[in-house]
Protein backbone atom coordinates (compact mmCIF):
# COMPACT_ATOMS: atom_id res chain seq x y z
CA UNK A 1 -4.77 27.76 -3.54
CA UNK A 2 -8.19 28.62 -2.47
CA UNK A 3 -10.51 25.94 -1.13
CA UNK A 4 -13.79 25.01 -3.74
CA UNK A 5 -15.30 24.70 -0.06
CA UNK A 6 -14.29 27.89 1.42
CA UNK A 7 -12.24 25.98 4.00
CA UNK A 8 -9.42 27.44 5.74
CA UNK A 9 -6.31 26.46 4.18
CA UNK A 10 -4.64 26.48 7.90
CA UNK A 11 -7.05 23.74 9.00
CA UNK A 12 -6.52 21.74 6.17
CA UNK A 13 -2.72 21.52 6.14
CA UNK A 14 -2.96 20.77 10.13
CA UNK A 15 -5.34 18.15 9.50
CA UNK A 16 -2.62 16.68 6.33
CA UNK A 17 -0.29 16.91 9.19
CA UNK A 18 -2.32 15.05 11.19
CA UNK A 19 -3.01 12.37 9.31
CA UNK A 20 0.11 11.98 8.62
CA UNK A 21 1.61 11.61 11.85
CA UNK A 22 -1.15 9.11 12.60
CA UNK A 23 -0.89 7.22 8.84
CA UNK A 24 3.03 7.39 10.55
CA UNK A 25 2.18 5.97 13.77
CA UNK A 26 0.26 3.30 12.53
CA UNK A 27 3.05 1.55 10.29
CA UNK A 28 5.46 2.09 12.99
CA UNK A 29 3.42 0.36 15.51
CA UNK A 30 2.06 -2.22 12.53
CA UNK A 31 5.72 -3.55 11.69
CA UNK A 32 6.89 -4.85 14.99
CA UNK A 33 2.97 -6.89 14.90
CA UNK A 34 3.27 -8.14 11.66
CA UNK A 35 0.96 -11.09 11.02
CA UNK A 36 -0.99 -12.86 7.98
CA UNK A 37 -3.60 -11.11 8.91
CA UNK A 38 -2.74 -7.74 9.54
CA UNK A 39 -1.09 -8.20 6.15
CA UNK A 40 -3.90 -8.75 4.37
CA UNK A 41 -5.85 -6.00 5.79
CA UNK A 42 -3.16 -3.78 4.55
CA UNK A 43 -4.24 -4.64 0.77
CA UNK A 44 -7.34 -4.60 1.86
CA UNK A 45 -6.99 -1.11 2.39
CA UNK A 46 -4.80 -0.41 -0.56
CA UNK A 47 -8.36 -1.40 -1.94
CA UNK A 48 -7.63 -5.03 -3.08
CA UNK A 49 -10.80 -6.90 -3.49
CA UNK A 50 -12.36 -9.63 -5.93
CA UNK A 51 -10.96 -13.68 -5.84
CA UNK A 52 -8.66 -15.58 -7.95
CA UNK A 53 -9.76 -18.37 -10.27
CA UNK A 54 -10.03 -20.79 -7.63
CA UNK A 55 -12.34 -18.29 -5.43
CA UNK A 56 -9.06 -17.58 -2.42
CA UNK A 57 -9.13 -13.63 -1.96
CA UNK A 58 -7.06 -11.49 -3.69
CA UNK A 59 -5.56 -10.01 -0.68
CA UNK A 60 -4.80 -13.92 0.52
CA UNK A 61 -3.38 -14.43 -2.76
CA UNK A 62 -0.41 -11.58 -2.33
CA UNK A 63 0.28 -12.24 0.73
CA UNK A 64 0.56 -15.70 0.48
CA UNK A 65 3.26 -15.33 -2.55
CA UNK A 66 5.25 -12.77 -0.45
CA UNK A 67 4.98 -15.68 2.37
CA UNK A 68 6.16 -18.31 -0.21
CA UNK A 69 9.49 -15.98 -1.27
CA UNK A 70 10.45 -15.67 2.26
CA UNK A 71 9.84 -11.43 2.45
CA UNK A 72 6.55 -11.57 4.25
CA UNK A 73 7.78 -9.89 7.43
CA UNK A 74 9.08 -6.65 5.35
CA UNK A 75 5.58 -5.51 4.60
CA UNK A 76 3.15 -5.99 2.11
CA UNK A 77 2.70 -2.12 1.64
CA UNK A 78 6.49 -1.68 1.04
CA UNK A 79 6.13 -4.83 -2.19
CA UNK A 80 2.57 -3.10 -3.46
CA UNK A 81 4.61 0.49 -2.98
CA UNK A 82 7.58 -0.42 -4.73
CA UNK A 83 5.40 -2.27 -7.43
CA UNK A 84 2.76 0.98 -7.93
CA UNK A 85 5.95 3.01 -8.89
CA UNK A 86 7.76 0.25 -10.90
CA UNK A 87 4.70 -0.98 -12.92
CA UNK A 88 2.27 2.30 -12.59
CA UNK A 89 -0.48 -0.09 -12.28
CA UNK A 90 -2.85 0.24 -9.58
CA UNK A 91 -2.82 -2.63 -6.13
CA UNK A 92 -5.84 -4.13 -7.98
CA UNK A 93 -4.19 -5.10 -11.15
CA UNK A 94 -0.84 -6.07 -9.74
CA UNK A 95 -2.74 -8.48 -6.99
CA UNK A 96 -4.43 -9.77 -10.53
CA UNK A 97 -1.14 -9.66 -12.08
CA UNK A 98 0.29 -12.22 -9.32
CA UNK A 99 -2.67 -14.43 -8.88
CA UNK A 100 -2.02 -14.87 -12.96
CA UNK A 101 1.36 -15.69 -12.43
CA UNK A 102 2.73 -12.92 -14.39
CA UNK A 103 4.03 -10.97 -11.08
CA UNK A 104 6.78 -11.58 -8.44
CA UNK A 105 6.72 -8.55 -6.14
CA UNK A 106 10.40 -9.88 -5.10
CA UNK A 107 11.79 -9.70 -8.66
CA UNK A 108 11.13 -5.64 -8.84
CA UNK A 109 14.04 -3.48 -8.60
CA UNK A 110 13.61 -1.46 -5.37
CA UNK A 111 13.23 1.85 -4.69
CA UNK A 112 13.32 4.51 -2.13
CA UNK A 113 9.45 4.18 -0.93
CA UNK A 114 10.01 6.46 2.09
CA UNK A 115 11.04 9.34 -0.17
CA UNK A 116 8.32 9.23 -2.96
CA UNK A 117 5.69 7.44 -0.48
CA UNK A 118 6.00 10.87 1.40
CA UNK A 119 6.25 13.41 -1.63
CA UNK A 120 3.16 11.80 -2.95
CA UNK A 121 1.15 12.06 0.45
CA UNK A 122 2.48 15.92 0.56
CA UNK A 123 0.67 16.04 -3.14
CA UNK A 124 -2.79 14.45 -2.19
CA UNK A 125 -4.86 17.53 -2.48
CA UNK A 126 -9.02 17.55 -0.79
């Protein structure tokens, strides 16, 4: 496929690989530091934003019910992955979903989010 841009299709398949191996890196390193807060700035940047009803954060609000269930130190991203490709709704509405009581992330049958995580990075296109 030829580039809109006229980039060279090399480049742009070492710089997929590259982010990648750093998107890789990260998580790896990430899970053996797991914290609240590092939690939180993972939804953050599955682009959870906005409050609850009561004004707490959306982002407080997930990880605080993954907290309550006891799974809090397997990840947020692997709960929000698993629940993107049970639910095909977006991080947004299932953080909404939850703070409306409608959602537990723990009651979602689980999937293999290594193998479809990675198939759907190899599909992002630029």
């Amino acid at each position: 496929m030829e580039s809109k841009l006229g980039l060279d299709q090399k480049k742009i398949e070492k710089a997929r690989q590259l982010a990648r191996d750093i998107a890789l890196d990260v998580v790896n390193f990430v899970k053996n530091y797991s914290t609240v807060s590092v939690e939180r700035t993972i939804c953050r940047f599955f682009g959870i934003d906005g409050v609850n009803n009561e004004d707490i954060p959306l982002p407080n609000v997930v990880v605080d019910h993954l907290k309550e269930k006891g799974a809090l130190s397997n990840g947020v991203a692997l709960y929000l992955g698993n629940a993107i490709l049970e639910t095909g709704m977006t991080p947004q509405e299932i953080a909404q979903q939850i703070a409306d009581g409608k959602l537990d992330l723990t009651k979602l049958p689980m999937h293999n989010i290594d193998e479809k995580i990675m198939r759907l990075v190899k599909e992002i296109k630029i």
